[in-house]
Protein backbone atom coordinates (compact mmCIF):
# COMPACT_ATOMS: atom_id res chain seq x y z
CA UNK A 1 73.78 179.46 264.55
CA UNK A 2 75.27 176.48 261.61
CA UNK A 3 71.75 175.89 260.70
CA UNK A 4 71.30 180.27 260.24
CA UNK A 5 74.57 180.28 258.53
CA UNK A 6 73.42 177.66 256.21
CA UNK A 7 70.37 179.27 255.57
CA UNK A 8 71.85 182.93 254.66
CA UNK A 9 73.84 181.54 251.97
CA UNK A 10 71.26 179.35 250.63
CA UNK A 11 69.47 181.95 250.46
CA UNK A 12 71.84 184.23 248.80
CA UNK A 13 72.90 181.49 246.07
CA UNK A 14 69.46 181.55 245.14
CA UNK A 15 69.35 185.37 244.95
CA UNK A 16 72.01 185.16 242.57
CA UNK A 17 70.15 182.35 240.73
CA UNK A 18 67.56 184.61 240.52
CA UNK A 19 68.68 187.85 239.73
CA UNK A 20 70.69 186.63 237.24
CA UNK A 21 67.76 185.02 235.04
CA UNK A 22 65.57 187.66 235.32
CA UNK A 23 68.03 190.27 234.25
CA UNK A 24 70.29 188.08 231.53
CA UNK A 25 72.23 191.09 230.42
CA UNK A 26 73.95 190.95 233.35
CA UNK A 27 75.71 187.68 232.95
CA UNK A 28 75.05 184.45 234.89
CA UNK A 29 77.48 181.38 233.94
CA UNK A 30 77.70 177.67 235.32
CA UNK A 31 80.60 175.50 235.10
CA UNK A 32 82.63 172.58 236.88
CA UNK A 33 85.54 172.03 238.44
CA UNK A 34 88.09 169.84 239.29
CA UNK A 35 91.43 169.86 241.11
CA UNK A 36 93.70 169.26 243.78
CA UNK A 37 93.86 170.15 247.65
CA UNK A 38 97.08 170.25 249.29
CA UNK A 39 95.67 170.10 252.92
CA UNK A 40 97.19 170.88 256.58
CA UNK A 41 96.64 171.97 259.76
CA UNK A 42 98.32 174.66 261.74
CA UNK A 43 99.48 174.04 265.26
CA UNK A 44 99.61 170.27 264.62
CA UNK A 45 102.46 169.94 267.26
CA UNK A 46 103.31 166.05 266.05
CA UNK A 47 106.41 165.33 264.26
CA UNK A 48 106.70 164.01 260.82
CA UNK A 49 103.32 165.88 259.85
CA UNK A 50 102.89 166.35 256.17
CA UNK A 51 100.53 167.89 254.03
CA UNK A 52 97.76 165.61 252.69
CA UNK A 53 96.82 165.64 249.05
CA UNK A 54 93.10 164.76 247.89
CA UNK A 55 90.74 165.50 244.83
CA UNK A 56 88.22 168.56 244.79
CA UNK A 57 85.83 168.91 242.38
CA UNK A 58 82.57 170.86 242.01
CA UNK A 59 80.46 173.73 240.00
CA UNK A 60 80.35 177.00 240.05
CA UNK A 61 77.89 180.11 239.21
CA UNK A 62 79.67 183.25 238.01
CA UNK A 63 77.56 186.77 238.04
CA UNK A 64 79.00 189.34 235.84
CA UNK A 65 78.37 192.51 237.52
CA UNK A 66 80.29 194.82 235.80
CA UNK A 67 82.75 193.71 232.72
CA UNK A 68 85.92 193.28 234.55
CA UNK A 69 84.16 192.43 237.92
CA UNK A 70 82.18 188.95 239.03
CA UNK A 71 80.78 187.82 242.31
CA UNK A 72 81.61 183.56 242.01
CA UNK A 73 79.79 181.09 244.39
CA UNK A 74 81.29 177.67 243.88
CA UNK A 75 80.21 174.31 245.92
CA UNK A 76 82.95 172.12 246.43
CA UNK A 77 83.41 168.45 248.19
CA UNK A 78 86.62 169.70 249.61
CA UNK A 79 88.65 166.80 251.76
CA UNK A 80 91.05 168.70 254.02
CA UNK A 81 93.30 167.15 256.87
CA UNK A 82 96.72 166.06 257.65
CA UNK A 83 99.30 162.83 257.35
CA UNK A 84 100.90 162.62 260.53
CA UNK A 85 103.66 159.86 260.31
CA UNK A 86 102.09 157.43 257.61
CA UNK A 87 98.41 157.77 258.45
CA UNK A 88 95.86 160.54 257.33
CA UNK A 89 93.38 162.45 259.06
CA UNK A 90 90.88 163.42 256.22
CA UNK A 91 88.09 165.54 257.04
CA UNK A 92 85.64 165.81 254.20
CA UNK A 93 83.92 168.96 254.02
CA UNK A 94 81.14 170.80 251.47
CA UNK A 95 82.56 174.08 251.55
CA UNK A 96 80.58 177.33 249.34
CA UNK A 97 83.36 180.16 249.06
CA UNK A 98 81.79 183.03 247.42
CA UNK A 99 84.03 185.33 246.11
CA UNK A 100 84.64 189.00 244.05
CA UNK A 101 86.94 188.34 240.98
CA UNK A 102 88.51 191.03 238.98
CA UNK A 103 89.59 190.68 235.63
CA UNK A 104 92.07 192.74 234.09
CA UNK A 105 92.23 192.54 230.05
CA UNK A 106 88.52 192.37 228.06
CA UNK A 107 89.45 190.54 225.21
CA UNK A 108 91.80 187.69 224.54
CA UNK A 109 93.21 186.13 227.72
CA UNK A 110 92.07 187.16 230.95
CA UNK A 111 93.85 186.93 233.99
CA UNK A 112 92.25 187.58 237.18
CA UNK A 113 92.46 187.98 240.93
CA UNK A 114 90.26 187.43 243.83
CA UNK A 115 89.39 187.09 247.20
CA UNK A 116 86.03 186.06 249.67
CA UNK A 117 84.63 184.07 252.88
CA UNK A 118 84.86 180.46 252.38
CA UNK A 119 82.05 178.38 254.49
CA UNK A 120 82.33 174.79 255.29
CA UNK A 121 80.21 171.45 256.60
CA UNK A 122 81.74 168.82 258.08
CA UNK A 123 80.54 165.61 255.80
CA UNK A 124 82.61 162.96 257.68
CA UNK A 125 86.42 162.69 259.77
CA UNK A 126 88.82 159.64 259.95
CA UNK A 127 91.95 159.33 261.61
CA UNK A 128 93.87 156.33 259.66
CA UNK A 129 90.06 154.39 259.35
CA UNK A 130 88.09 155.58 261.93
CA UNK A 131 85.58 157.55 262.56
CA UNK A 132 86.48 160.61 264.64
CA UNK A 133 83.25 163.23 263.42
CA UNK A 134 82.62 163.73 266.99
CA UNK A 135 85.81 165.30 267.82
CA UNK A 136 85.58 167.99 264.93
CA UNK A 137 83.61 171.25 264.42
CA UNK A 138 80.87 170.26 262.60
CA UNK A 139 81.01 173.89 260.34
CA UNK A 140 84.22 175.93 259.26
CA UNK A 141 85.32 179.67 258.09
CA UNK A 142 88.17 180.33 256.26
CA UNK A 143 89.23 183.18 253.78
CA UNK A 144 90.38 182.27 250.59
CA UNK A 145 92.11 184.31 247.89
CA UNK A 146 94.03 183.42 244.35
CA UNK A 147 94.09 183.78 241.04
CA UNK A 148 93.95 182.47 237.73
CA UNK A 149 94.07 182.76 233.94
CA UNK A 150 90.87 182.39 231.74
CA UNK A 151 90.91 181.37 227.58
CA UNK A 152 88.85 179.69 225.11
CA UNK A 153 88.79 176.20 224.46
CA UNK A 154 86.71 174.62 221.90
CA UNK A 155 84.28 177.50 221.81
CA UNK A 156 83.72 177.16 225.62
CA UNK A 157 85.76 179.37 228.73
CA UNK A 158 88.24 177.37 230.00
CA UNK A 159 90.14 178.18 233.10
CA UNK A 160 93.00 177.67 235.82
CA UNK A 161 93.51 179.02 238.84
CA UNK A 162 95.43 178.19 242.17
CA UNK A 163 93.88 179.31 245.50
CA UNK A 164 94.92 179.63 249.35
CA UNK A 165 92.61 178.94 252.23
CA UNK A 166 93.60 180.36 255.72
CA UNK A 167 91.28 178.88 258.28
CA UNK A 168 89.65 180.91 260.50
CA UNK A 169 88.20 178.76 263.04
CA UNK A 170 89.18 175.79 265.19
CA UNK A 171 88.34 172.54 263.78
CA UNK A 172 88.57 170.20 267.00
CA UNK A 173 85.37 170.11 268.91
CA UNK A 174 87.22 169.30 271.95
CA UNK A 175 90.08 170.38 273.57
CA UNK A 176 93.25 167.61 272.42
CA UNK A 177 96.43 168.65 274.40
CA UNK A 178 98.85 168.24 271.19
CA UNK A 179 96.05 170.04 268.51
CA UNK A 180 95.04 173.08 270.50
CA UNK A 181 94.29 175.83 267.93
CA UNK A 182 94.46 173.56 264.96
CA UNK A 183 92.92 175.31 261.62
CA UNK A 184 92.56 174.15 258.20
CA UNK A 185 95.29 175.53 255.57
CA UNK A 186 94.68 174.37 252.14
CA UNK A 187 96.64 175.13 248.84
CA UNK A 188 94.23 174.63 246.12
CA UNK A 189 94.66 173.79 242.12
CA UNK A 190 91.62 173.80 239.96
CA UNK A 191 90.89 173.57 236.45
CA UNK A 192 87.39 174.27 234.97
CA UNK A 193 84.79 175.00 232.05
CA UNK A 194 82.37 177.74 232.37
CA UNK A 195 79.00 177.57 230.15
């Protein structure tokens, strides 16, 4: 079923890929991104539990479908986890949200909204050193949804935007008496060029 999953959005990134340079007109731009994850996970019943902060960067495609609406497929190294009392649990993950923007003003600055699925693969888990990938889900859903503000910048898009993923599915592959339930929460902050 992760291996189908996988597949399907492959498959649909290179749709977009494709559609996109056969039809130009329509709009296809590429761009990077970095930022910030403020990670957590809910029903973490552990005192002193904190939220964990980490880098995120990676690229995005952007297909203009109309002129005030895009479909976005980014691919991300996205570290989530938790700091329970000094020590982190990071779980590194390559997560592909894909998601429907909407833009609200055509010229000058344009501020937008949007919303989408957000898939994830487990790329490795430690708990203050150690390795702990065999305790975790080795795929993850969430739904994310933001917004941000796009402008020019040296002749190139520019943007910000801040961005809230609400897990969807359990991340422990077993069941842990004090993390039963637990799902990744992450408040996001990126910053990024589109080409």
């Amino acid at each position: 079923m992760k291996k189908n999953s996988l597949m399907i959005w492959i498959l649909v990134l290179l749709l977009i890929v494709s559609v996109s340079t056969a039809q130009a007109q329509i709009g296809l731009r590429k761009g990077i991104k970095v930022g910030s994850n403020w990670a957590n996970v809910s029903n973490v019943d552990v005192e002193d539990s904190e939220s964990l902060q980490a880098l995120t960067f990676g690229f995005s495609l952007e297909l203009r479908v109309l002129n005030l609406l895009a479909v976005q497929a980014d691919l991300l190294y996205s570290p989530k986890g938790v700091t329970v009392a000094g020590g982190d649990t990071k779980l590194n993950y390559f997560s592909v949200p894909v998601v429907l923007k909407k833009f609200f003003f055509p010229v000058g600055i344009h501020p937008y909204i949007f919303g989408g699925p957000e898939f994830s693969f487990l790329l490795s888990a430690k708990a203050d050193g150690e390795d702990i990938k065999e305790y975790i889900k080795s795929g993850d859903t969430g739904i994310v949804i933001g917004g941000g503000i796009e402008f020019s910048l040296l002749g190139k898009s520019a943007y910000a935007e801040g961005r809230y993923l609400f897990g969807l599915s359990e991340v422990i592959e077993s069941d842990l008496p004090f993390i039963e339930g637990a799902k990744n929460k992450v408040a996001q902050i990126y910053f990024g060029i589109l080409f």
